[in-house]
N, C-alpha and C. Protein backbone atom coordinates (compact mmCIF):
# COMPACT_ATOMS: atom_id res chain seq x y z
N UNK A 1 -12.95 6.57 6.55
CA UNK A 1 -11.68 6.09 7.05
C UNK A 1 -10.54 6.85 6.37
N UNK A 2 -9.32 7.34 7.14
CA UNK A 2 -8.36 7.68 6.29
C UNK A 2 -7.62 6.82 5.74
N UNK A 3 -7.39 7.45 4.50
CA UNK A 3 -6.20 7.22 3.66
C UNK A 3 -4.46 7.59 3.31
N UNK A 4 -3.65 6.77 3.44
CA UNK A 4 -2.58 7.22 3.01
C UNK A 4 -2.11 6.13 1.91
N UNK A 5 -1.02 8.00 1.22
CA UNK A 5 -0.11 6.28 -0.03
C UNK A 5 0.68 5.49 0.81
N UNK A 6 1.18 4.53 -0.06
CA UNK A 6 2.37 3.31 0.45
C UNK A 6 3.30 4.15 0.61
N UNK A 7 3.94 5.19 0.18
CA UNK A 7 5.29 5.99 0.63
C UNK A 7 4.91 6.85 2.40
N UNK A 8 3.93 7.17 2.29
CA UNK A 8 3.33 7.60 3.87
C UNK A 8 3.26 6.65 4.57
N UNK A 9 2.74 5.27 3.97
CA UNK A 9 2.37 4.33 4.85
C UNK A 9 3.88 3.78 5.09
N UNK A 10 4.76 3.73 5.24
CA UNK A 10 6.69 3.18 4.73
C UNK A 10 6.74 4.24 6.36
N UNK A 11 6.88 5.47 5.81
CA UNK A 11 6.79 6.55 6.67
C UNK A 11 6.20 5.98 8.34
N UNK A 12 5.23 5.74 8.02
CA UNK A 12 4.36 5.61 9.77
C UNK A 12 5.02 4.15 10.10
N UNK A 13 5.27 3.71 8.97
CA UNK A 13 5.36 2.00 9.56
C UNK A 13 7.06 2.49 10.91
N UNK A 14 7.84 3.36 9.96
CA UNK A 14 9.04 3.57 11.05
C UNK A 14 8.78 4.23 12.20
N UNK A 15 7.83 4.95 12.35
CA UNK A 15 7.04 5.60 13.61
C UNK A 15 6.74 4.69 14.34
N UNK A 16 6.76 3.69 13.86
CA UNK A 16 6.07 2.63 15.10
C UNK A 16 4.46 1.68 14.36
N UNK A 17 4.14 2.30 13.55
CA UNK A 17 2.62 1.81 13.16
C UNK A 17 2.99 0.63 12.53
N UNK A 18 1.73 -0.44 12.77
CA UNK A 18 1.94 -2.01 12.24
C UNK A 18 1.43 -2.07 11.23
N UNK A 19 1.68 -2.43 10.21
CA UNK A 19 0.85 -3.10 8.87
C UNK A 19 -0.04 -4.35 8.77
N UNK A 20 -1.24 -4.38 8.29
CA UNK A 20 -1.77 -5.56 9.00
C UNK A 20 -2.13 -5.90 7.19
N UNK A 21 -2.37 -6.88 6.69
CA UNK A 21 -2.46 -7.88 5.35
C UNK A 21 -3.28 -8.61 5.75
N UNK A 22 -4.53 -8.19 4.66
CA UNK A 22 -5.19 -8.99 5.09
C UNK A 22 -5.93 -9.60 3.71
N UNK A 23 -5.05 -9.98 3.12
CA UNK A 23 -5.58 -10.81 2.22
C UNK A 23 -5.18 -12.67 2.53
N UNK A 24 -5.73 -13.39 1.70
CA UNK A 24 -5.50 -14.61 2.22
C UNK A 24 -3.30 -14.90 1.89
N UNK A 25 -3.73 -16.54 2.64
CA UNK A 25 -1.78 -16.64 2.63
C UNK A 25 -1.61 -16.71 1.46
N UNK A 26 -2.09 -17.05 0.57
CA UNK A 26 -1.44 -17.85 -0.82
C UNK A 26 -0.87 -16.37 -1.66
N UNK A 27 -2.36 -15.69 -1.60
CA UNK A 27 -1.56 -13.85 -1.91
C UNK A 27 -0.34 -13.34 -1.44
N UNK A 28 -0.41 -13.58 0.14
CA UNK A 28 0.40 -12.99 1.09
C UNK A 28 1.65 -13.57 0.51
N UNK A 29 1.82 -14.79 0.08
CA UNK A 29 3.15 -15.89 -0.01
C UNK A 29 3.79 -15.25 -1.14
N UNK A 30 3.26 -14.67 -2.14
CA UNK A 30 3.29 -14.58 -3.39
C UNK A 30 4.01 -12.87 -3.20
N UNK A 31 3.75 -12.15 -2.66
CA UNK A 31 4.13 -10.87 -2.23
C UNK A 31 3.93 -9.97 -1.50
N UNK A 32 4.12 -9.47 -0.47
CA UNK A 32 4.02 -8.38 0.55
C UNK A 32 4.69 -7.58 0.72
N UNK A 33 4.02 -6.58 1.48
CA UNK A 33 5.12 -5.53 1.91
C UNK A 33 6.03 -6.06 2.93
N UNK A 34 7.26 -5.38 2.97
CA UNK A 34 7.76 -5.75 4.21
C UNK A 34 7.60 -5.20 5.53
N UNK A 35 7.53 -6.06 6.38
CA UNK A 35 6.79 -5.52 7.63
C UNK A 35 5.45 -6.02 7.90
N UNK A 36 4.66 -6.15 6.90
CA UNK A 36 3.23 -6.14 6.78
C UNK A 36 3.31 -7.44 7.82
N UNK A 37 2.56 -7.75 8.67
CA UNK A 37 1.96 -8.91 9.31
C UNK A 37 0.51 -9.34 8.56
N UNK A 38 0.17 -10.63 8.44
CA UNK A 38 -0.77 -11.14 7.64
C UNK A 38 -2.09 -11.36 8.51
N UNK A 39 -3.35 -10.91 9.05
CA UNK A 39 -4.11 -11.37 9.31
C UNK A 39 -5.23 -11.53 8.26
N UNK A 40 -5.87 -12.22 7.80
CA UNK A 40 -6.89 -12.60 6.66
C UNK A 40 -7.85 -11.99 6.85
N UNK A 41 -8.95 -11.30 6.18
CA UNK A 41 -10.26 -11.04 5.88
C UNK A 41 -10.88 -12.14 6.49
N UNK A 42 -10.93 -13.14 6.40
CA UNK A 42 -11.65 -14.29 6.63
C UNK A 42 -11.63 -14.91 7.74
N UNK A 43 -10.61 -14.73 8.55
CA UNK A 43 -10.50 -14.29 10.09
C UNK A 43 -10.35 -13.18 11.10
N UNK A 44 -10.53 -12.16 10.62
CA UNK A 44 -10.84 -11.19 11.35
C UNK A 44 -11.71 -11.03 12.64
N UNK A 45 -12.71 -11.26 12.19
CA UNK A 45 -13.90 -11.62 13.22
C UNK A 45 -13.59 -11.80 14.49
N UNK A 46 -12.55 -13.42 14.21
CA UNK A 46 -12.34 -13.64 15.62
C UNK A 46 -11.29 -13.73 16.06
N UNK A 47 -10.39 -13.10 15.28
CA UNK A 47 -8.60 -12.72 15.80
C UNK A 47 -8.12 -11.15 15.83
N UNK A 48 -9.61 -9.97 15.14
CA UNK A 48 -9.08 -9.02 15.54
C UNK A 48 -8.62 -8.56 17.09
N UNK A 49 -9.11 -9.37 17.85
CA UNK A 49 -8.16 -8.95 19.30
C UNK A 49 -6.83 -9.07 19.40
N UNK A 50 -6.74 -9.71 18.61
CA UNK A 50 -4.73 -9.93 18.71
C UNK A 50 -3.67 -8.56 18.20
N UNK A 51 -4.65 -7.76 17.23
CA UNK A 51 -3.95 -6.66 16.82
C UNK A 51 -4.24 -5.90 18.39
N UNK A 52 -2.94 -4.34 18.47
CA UNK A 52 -2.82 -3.74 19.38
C UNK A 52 -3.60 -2.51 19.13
N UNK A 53 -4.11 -1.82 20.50
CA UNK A 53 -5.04 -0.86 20.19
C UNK A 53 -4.27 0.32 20.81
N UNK A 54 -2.75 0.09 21.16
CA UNK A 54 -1.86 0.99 21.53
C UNK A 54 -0.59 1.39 20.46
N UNK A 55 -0.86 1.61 19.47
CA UNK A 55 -0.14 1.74 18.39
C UNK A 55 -0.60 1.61 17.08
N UNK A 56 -0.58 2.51 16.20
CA UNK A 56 -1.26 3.30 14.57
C UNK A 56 -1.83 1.64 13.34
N UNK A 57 -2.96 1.50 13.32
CA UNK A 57 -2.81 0.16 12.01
C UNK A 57 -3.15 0.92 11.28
N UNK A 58 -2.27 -0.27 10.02
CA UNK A 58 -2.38 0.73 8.51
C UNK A 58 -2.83 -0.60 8.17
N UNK A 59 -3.79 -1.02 7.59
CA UNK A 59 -4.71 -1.98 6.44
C UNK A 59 -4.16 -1.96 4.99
N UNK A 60 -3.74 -2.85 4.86
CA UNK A 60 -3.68 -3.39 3.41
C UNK A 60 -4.01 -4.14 2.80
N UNK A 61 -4.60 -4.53 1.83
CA UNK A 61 -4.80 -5.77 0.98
C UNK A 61 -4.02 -5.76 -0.66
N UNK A 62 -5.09 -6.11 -1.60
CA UNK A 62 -4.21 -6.66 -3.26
C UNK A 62 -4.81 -4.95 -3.50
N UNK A 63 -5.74 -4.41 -3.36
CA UNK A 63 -6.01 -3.05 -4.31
C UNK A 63 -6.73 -1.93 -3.41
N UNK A 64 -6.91 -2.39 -2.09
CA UNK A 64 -7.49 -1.18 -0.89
C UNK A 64 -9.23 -1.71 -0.11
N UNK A 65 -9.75 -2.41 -1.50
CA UNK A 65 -11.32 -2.38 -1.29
C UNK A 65 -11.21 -3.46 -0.18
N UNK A 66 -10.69 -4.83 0.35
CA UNK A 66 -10.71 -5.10 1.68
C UNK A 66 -10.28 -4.78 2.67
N UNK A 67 -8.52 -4.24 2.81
CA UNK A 67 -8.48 -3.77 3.68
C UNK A 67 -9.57 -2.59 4.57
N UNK A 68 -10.06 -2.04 3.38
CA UNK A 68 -11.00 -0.71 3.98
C UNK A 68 -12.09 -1.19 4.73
N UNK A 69 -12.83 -2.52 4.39
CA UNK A 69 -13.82 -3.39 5.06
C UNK A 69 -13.17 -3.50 6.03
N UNK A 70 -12.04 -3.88 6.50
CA UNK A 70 -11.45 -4.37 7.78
C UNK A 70 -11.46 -3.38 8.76
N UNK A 71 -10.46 -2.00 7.65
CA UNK A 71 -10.27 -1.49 9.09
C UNK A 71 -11.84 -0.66 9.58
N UNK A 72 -13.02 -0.22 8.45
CA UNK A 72 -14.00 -0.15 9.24
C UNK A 72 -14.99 -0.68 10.58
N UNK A 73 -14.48 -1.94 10.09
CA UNK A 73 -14.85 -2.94 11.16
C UNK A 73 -13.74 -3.18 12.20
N UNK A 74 -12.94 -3.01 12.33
CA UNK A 74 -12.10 -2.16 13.40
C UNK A 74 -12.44 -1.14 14.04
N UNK A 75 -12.74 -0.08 13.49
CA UNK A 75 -13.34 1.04 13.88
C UNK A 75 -14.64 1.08 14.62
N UNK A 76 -15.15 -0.05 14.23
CA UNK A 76 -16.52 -0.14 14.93
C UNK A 76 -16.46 -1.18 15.88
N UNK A 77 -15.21 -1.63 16.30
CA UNK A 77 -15.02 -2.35 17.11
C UNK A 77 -14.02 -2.04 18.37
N UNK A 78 -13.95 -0.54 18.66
CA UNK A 78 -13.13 -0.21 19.49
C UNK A 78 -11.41 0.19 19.14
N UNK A 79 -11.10 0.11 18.04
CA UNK A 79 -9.96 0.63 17.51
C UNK A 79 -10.04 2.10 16.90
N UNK A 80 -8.95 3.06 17.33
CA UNK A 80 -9.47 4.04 16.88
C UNK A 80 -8.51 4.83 16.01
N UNK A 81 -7.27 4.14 15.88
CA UNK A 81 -5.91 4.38 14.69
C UNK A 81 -6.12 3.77 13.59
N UNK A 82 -6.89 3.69 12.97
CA UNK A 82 -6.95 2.66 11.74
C UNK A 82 -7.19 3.78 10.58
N UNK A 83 -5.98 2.99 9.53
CA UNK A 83 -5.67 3.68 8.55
C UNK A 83 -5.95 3.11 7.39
N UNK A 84 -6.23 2.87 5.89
CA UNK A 84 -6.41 2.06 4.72
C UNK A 84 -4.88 2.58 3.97
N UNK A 85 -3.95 1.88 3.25
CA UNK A 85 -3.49 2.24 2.42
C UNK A 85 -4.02 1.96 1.10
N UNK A 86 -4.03 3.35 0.23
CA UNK A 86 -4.40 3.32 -0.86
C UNK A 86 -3.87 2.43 -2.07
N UNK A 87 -4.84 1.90 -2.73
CA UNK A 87 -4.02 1.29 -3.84
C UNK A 87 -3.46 -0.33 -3.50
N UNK A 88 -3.63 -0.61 -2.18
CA UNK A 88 -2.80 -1.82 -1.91
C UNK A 88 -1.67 -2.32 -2.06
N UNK A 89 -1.16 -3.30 -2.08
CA UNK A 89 -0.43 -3.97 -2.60
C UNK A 89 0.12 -3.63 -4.12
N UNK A 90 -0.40 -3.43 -4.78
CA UNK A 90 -0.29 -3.32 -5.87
C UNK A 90 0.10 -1.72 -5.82
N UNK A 91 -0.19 -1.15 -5.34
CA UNK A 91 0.27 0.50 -5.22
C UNK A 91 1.38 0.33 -4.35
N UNK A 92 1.71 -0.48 -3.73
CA UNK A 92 2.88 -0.80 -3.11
C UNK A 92 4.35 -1.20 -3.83
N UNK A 93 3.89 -2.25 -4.57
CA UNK A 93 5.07 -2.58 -5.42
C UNK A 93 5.28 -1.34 -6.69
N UNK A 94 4.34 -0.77 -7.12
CA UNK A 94 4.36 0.15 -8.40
C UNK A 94 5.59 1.04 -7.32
N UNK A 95 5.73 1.57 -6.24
CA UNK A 95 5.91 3.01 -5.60
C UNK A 95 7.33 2.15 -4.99
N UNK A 96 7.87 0.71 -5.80
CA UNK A 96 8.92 0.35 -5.88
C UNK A 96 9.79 0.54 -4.16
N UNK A 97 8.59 -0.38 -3.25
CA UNK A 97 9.40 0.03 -1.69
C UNK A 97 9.52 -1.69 -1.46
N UNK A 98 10.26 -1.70 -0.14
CA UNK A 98 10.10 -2.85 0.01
C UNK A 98 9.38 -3.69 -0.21
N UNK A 99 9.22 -5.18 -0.38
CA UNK A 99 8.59 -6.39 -0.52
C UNK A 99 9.33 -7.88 -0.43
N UNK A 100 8.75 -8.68 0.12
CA UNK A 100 9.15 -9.96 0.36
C UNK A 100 8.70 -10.88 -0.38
N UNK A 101 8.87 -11.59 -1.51
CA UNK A 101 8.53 -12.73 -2.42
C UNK A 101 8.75 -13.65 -2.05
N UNK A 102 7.61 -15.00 -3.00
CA UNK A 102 7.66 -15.86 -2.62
C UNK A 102 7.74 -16.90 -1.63
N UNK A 103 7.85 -16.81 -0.33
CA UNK A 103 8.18 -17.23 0.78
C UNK A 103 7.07 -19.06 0.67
């Protein structure tokens, strides 16, 4: 699967590409990127149809190793833009870009 940093991934998100989070809410509540839309690891299964297969996903989670489960399984599910950002979340806030707290 490819990889990009959070400053590439900032980059595509203004191109049009969606950010998808997929760690659980309580993470998500606590901090995200901005932009990122939240779908969970733990529902994937049966809500990846709701993401679009006409426009770039970039996968994120807290450090890369779920999102990358996801978007493989994306990939093997008829999606064929799927991206991992490296580092996660946490490579997100270090590279000091947007984020939404606490909510």
């Amino acid at each position: 699967m490819k990889e990009v940093t959070p400053d590439a991934a900032q980059d595509l998100m203004k191109q049009g590409a969606l950010l998808v989070d997929v760690r659980e809410q309580s993470e998500y509540d606590e901090v995200h990127a901005d932009g990122a839309e939240l779908l969970p690891l733990s529902e994937l299964e049966t809500r990846y149809a709701e993401l679009p297969k006409d426009r770039p996903l970039l996968m994120i989670c807290r450090s890369g190793a779920r999102s990358a489960r996801a978007g493989e399984y994306l990939l093997a599910n008829g999606y064929d833009d799927v991206t991992n950002v490296a580092g996660g979340t946490l490579a997100w806030v270090e590279a000091d870009l947007p984020t939404v707290r606490g909510e």
